[in-house]
C-alpha atoms as a PDB file:
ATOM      1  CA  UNK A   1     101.747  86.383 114.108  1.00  0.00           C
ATOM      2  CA  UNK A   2      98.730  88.418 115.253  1.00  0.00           C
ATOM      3  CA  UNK A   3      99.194  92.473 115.276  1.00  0.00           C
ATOM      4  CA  UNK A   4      98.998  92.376 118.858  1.00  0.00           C
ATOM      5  CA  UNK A   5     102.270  89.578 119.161  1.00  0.00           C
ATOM      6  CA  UNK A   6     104.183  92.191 116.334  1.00  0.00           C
ATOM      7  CA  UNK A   7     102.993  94.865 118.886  1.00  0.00           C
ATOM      8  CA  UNK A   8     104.821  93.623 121.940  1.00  0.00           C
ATOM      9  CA  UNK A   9     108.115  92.928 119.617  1.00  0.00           C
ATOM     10  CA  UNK A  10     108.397  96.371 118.860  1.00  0.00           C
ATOM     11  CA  UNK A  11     108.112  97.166 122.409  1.00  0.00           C
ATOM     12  CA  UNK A  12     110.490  94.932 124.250  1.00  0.00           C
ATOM     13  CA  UNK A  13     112.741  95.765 121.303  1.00  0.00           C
ATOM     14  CA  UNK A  14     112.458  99.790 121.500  1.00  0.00           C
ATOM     15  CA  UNK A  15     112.432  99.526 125.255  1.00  0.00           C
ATOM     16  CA  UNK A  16     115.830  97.938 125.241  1.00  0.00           C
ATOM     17  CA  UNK A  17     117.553  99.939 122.103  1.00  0.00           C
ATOM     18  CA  UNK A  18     115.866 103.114 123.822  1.00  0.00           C
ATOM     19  CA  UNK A  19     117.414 102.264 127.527  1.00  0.00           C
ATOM     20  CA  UNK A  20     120.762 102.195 125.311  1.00  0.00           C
ATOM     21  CA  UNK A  21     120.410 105.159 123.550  1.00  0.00           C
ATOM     22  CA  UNK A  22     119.419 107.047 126.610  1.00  0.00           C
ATOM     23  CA  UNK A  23     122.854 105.593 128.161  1.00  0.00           C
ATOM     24  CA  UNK A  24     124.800 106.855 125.204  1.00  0.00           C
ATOM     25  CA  UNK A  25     123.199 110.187 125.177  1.00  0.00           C
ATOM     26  CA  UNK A  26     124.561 110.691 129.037  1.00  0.00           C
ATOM     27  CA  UNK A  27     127.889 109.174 128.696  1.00  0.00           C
ATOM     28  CA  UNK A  28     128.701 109.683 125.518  1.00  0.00           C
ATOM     29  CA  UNK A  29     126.777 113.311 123.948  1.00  0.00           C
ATOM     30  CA  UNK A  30     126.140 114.804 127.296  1.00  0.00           C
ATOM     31  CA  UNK A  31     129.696 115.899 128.330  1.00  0.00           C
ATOM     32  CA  UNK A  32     130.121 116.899 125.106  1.00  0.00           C
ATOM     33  CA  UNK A  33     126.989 119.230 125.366  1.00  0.00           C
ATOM     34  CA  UNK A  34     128.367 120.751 128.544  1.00  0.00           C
ATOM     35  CA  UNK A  35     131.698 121.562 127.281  1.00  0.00           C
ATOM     36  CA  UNK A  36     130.453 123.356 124.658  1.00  0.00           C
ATOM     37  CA  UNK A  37     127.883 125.367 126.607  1.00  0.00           C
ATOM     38  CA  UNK A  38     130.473 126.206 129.031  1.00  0.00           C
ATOM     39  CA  UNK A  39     132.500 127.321 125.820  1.00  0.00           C
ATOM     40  CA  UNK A  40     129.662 129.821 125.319  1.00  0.00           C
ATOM     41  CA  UNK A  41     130.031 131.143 128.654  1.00  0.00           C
ATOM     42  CA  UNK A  42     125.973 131.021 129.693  1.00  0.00           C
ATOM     43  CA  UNK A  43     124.447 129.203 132.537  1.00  0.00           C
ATOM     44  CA  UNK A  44     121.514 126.950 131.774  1.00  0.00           C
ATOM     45  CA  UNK A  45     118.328 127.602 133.718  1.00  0.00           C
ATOM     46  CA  UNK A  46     117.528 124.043 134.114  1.00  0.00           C
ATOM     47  CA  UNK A  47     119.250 121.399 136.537  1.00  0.00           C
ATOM     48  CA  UNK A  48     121.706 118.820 134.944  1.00  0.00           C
ATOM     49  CA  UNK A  49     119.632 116.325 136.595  1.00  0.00           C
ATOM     50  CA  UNK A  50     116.729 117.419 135.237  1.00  0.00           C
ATOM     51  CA  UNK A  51     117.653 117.451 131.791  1.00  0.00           C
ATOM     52  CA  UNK A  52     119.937 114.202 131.945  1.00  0.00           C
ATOM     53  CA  UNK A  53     116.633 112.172 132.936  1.00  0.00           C
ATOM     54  CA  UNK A  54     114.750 114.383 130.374  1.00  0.00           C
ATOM     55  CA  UNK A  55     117.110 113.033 127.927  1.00  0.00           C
ATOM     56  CA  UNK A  56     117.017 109.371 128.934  1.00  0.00           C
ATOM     57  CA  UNK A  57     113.017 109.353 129.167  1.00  0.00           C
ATOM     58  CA  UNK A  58     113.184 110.781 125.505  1.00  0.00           C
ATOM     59  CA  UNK A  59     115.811 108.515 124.621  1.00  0.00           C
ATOM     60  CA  UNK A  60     113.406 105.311 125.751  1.00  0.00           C
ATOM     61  CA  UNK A  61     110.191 106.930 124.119  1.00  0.00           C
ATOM     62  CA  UNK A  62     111.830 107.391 120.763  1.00  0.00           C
ATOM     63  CA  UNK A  63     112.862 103.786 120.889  1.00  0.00           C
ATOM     64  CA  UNK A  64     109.713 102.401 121.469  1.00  0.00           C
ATOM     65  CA  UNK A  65     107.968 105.065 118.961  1.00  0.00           C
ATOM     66  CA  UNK A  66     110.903 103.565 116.230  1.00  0.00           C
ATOM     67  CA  UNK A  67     110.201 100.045 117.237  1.00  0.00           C
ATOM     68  CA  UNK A  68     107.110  99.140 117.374  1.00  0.00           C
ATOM     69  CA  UNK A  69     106.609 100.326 113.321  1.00  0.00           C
ATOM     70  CA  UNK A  70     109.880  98.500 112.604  1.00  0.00           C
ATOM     71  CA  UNK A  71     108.019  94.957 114.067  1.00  0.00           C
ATOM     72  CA  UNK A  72     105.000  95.523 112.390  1.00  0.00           C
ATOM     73  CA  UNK A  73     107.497  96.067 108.756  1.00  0.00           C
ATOM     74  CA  UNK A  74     109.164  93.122 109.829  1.00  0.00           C
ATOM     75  CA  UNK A  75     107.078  90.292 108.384  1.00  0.00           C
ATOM     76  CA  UNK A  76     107.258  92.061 105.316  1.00  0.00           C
ATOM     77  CA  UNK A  77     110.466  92.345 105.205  1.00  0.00           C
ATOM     78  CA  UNK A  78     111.187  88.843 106.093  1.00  0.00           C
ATOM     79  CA  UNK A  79     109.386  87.411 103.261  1.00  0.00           C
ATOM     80  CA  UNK A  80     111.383  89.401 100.285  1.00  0.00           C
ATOM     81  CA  UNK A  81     114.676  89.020 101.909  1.00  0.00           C
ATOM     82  CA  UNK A  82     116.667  86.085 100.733  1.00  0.00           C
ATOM     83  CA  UNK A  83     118.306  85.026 103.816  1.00  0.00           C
ATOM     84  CA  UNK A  84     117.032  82.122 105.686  1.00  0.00           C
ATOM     85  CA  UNK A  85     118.391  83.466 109.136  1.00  0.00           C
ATOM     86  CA  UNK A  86     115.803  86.055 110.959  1.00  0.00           C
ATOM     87  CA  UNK A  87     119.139  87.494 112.311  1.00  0.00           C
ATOM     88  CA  UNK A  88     120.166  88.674 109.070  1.00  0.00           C
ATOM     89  CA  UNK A  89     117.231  89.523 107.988  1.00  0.00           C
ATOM     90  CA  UNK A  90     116.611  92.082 110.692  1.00  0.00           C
ATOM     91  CA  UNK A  91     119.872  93.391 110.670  1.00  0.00           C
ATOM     92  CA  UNK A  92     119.674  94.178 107.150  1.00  0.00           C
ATOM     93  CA  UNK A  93     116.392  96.449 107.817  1.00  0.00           C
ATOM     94  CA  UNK A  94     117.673  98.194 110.196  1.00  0.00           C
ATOM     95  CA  UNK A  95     120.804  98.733 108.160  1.00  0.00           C
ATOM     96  CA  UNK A  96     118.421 100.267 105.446  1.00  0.00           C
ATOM     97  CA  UNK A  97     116.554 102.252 108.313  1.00  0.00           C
ATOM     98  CA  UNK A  98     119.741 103.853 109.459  1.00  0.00           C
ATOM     99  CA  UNK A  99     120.811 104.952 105.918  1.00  0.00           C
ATOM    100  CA  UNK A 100     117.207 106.429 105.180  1.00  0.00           C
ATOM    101  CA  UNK A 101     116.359 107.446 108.593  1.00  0.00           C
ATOM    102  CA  UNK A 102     119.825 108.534 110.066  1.00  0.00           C
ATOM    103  CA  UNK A 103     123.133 109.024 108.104  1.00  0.00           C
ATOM    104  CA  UNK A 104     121.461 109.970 105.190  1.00  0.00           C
ATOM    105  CA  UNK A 105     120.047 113.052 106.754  1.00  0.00           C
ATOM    106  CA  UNK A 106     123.063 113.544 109.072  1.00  0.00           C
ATOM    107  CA  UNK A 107     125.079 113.471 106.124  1.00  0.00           C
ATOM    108  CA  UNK A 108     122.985 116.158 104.175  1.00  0.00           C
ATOM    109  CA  UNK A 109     122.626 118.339 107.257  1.00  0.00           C
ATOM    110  CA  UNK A 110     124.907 117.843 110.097  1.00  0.00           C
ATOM    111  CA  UNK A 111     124.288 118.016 113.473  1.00  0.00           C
ATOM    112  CA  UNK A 112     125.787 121.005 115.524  1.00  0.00           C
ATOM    113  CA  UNK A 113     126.617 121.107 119.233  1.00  0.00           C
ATOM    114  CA  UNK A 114     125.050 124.107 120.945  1.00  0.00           C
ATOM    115  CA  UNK A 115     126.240 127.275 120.100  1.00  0.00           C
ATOM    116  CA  UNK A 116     127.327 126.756 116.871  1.00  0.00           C
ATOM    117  CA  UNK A 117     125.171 128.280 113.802  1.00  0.00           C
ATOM    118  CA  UNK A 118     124.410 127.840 110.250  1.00  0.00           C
ATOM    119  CA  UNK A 119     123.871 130.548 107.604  1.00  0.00           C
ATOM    120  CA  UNK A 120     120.321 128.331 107.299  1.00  0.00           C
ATOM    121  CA  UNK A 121     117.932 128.929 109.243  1.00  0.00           C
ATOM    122  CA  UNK A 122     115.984 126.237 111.933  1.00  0.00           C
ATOM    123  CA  UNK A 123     113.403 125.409 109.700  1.00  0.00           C
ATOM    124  CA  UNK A 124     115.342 125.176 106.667  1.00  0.00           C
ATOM    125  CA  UNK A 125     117.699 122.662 108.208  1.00  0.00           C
ATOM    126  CA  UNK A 126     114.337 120.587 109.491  1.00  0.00           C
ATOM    127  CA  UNK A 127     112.918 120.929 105.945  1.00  0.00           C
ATOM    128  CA  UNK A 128     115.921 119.512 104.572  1.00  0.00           C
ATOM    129  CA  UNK A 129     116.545 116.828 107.009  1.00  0.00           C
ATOM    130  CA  UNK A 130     113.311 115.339 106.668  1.00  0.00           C
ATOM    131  CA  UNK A 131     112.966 116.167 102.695  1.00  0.00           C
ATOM    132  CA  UNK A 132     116.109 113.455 102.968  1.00  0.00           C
ATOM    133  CA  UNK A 133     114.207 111.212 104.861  1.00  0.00           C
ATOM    134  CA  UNK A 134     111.843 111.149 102.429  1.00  0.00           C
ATOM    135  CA  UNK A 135     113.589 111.113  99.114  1.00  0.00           C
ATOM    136  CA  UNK A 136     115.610 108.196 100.519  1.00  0.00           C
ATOM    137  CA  UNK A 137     112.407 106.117 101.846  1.00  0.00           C
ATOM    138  CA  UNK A 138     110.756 107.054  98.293  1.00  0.00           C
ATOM    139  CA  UNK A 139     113.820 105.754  96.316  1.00  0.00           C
ATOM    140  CA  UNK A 140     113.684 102.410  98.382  1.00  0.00           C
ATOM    141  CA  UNK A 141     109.975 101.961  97.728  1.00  0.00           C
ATOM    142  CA  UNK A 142     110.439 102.624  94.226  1.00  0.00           C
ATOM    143  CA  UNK A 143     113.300 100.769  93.372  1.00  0.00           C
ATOM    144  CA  UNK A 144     112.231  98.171  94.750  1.00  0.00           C
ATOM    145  CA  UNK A 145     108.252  98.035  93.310  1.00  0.00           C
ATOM    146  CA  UNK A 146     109.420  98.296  90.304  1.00  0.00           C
ATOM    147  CA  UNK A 147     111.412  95.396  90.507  1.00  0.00           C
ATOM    148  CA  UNK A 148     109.176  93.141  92.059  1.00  0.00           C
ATOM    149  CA  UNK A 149     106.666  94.080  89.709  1.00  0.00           C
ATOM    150  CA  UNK A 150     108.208  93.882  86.580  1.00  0.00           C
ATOM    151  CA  UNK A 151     109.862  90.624  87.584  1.00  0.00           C
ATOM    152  CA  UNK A 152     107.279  88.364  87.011  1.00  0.00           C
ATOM    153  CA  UNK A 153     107.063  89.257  83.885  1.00  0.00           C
ATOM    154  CA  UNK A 154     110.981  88.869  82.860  1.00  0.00           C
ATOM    155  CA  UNK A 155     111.520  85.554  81.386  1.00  0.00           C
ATOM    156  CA  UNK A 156     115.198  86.310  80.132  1.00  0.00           C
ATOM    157  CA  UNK A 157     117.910  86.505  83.026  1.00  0.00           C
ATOM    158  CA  UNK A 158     119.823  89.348  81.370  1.00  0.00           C
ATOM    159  CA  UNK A 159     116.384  91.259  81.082  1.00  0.00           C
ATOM    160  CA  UNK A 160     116.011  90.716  84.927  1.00  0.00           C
ATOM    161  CA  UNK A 161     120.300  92.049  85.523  1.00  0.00           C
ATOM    162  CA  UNK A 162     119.064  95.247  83.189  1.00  0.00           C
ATOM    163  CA  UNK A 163     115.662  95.340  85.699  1.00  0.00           C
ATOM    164  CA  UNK A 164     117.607  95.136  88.884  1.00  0.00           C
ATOM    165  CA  UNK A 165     120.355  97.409  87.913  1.00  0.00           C
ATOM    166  CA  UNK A 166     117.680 100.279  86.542  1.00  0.00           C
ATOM    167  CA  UNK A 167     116.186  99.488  90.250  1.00  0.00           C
ATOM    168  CA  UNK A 168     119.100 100.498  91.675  1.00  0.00           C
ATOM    169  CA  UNK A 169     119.371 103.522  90.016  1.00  0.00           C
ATOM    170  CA  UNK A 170     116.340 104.540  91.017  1.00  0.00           C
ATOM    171  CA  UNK A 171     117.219 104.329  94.397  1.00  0.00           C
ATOM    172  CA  UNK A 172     121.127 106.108  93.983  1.00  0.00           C
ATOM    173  CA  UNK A 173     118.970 108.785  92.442  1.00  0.00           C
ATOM    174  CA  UNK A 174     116.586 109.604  94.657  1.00  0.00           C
ATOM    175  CA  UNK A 175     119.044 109.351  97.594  1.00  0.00           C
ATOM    176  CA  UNK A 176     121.368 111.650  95.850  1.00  0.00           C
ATOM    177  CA  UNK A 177     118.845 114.311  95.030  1.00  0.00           C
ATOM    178  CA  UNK A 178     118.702 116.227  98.245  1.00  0.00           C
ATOM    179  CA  UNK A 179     122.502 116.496  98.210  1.00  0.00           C
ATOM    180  CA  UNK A 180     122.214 118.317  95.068  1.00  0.00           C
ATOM    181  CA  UNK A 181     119.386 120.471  95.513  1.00  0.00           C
ATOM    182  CA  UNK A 182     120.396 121.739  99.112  1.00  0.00           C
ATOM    183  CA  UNK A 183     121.838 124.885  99.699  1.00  0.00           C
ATOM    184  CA  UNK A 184     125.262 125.342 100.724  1.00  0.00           C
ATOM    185  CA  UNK A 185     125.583 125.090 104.870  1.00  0.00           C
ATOM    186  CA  UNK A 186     128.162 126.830 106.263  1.00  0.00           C
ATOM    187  CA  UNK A 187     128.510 126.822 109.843  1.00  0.00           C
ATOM    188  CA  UNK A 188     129.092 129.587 111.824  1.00  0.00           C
ATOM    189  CA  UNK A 189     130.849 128.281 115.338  1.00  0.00           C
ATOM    190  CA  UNK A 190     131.632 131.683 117.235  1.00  0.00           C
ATOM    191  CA  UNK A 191     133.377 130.337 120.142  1.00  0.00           C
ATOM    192  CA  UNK A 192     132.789 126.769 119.655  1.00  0.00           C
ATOM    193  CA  UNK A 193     136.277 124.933 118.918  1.00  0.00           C
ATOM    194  CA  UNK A 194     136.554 122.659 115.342  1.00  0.00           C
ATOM    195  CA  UNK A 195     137.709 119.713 116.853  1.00  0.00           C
ATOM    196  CA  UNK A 196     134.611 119.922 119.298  1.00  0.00           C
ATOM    197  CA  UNK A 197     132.196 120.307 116.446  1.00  0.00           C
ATOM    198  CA  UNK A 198     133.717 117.769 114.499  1.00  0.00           C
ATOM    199  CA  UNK A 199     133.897 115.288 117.192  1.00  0.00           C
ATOM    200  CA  UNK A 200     130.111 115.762 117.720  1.00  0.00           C
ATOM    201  CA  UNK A 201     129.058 114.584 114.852  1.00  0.00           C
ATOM    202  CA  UNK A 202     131.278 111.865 113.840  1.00  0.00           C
ATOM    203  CA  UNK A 203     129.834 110.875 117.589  1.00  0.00           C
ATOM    204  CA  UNK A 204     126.222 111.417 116.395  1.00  0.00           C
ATOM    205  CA  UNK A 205     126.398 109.278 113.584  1.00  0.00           C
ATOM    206  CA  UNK A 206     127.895 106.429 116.014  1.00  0.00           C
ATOM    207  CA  UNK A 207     125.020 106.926 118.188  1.00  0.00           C
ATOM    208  CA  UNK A 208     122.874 105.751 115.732  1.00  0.00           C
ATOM    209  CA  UNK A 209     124.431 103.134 114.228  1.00  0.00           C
ATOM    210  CA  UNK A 210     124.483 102.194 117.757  1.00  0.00           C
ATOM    211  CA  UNK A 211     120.242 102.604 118.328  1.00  0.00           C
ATOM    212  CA  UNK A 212     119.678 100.818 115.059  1.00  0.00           C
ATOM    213  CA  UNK A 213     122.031  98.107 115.405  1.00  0.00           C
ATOM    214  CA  UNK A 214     120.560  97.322 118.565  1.00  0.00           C
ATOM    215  CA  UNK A 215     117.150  97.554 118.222  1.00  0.00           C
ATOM    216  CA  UNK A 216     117.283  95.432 115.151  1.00  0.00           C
ATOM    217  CA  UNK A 217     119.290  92.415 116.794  1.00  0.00           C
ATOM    218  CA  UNK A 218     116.742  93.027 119.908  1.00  0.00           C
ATOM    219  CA  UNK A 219     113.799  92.499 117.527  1.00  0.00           C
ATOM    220  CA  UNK A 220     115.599  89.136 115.548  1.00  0.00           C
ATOM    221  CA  UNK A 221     116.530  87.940 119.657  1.00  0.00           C
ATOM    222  CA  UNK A 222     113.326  88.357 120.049  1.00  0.00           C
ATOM    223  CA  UNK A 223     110.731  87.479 116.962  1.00  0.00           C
ATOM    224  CA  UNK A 224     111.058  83.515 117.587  1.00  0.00           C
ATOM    225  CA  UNK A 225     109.583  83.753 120.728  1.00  0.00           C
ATOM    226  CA  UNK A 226     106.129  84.975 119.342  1.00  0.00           C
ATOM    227  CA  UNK A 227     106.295  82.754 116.345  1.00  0.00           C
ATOM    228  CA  UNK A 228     104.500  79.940 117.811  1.00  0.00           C
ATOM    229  CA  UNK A 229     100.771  81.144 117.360  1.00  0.00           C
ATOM    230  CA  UNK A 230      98.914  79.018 115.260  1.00  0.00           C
ATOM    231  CA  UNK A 231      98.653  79.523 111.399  1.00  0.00           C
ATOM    232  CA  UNK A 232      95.137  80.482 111.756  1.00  0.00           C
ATOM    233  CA  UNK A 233      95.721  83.201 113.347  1.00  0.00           C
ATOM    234  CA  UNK A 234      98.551  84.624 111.595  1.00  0.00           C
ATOM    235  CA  UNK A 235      98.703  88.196 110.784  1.00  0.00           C
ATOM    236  CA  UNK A 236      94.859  88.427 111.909  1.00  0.00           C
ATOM    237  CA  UNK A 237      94.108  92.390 113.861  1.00  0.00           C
ATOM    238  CA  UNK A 238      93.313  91.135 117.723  1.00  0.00           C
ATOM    239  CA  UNK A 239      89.607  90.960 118.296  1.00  0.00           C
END
């Protein structure tokens, strides 16, 4: 497959996670964001229209901005997994993108609805958020390279359990060190109710199980269809 073919994947397949993220941001998070600015008792400046289609558009850009990488990680990804189906295969990355990407950093610093506070401040909360990201892609890539590194060179099969499970723990460790180094987030809701905060971000974290769960089976739905170039030209840049 040329880069050009693994191009247009990741673009049908972030067009149509993105149209169904935008949908679940207007059904699903939007009247939740009203309520709760209506709880704060201040009128926003800009039209609901306005800032529904705002939130759609964004909704379809950030799909094709997440897709298009996640096609051109594919191939690689499809030659390491063990599954013969590309269904599985693609489900399983983006399984692993949503736990480095989303609920991972959800976890470590939740999502608010407005008007609710924490005693961190904006760019703390961004700081940690993506520090997650990145200690849980870094635990991946190591885990991982180390194994398929030192396999080769591990005749015995117990060696190679010992190799996979020290792997692992690479990983679990590096995903668990933001949770431990953070500082304590408290929120500070004001007029916001509980059961409106908490509902918001059990919510978000559906919403992206949603995008990634969809964009992944739109990529595997999709990846067969520009499979048939010929072996010369696989994985060759266009031009």
């Amino acid at each position: 497959m040329t880069i050009l073919r693994a191009l247009k994947v990741g673009l049908a397949a972030g067009l149509v996670a993105g149209v169904v993220l935008g949908a679940y941001i207007l059904l699903v998070m939007g009247p939740l964001i009203d309520e709760a600015e209506a709880f704060e008792g201040e009128e926003n400046p800009v039209s609901l229209e306005l800032r529904r289609a705002t939130a759609f558009g964004g909704a379809v850009l950030i799909g094709v901005l997440i897709g298009i990488p996640l096609a051109l990680v594919f191939p690689l990804a499809e030659s390491l997994l063990p599954w013969r189906s590309v269904v599985w295969k693609a489900l399983v990355l983006g399984l692993l993108a949503y736990l480095i990407f989303s609920l991972l950093p959800i976890l470590n610093v939740p999502t608010n609805p407005p008007g609710v506070e924490t005693n961190l401040s904006v760019e703390e909360r961004e700081f940690w958020y993506v520090g997650t990201m990145i200690s849980a892609l870094g635990g991946v890539l190591a885990g991982f390279g180390l194994y398929y590194i030192l396999t080769p060179r591990t005749k015995s099969a117990t060696a190679r359990k010992f190799l996979l499970g020290g792997s692992l723990l690479v990983v679990a460790t590096l995903w668990t060190l933001p949770f431990l180094l953070r500082p304590r987030i408290e929120r500070i809701s004001g007029v916001i109710p509980s059961g409106l905060i908490e509902t918001f971000y059990y919510l978000t974290v559906l919403e992206w199980a949603v995008f990634w769960v969809v964009l992944s089976t739109a990529l595997a739905l999709l990846w067969p269809r520009f499979r048939t170039a010929p072996a010369s030209e696989s994985f060759r840049s266009p031009g």
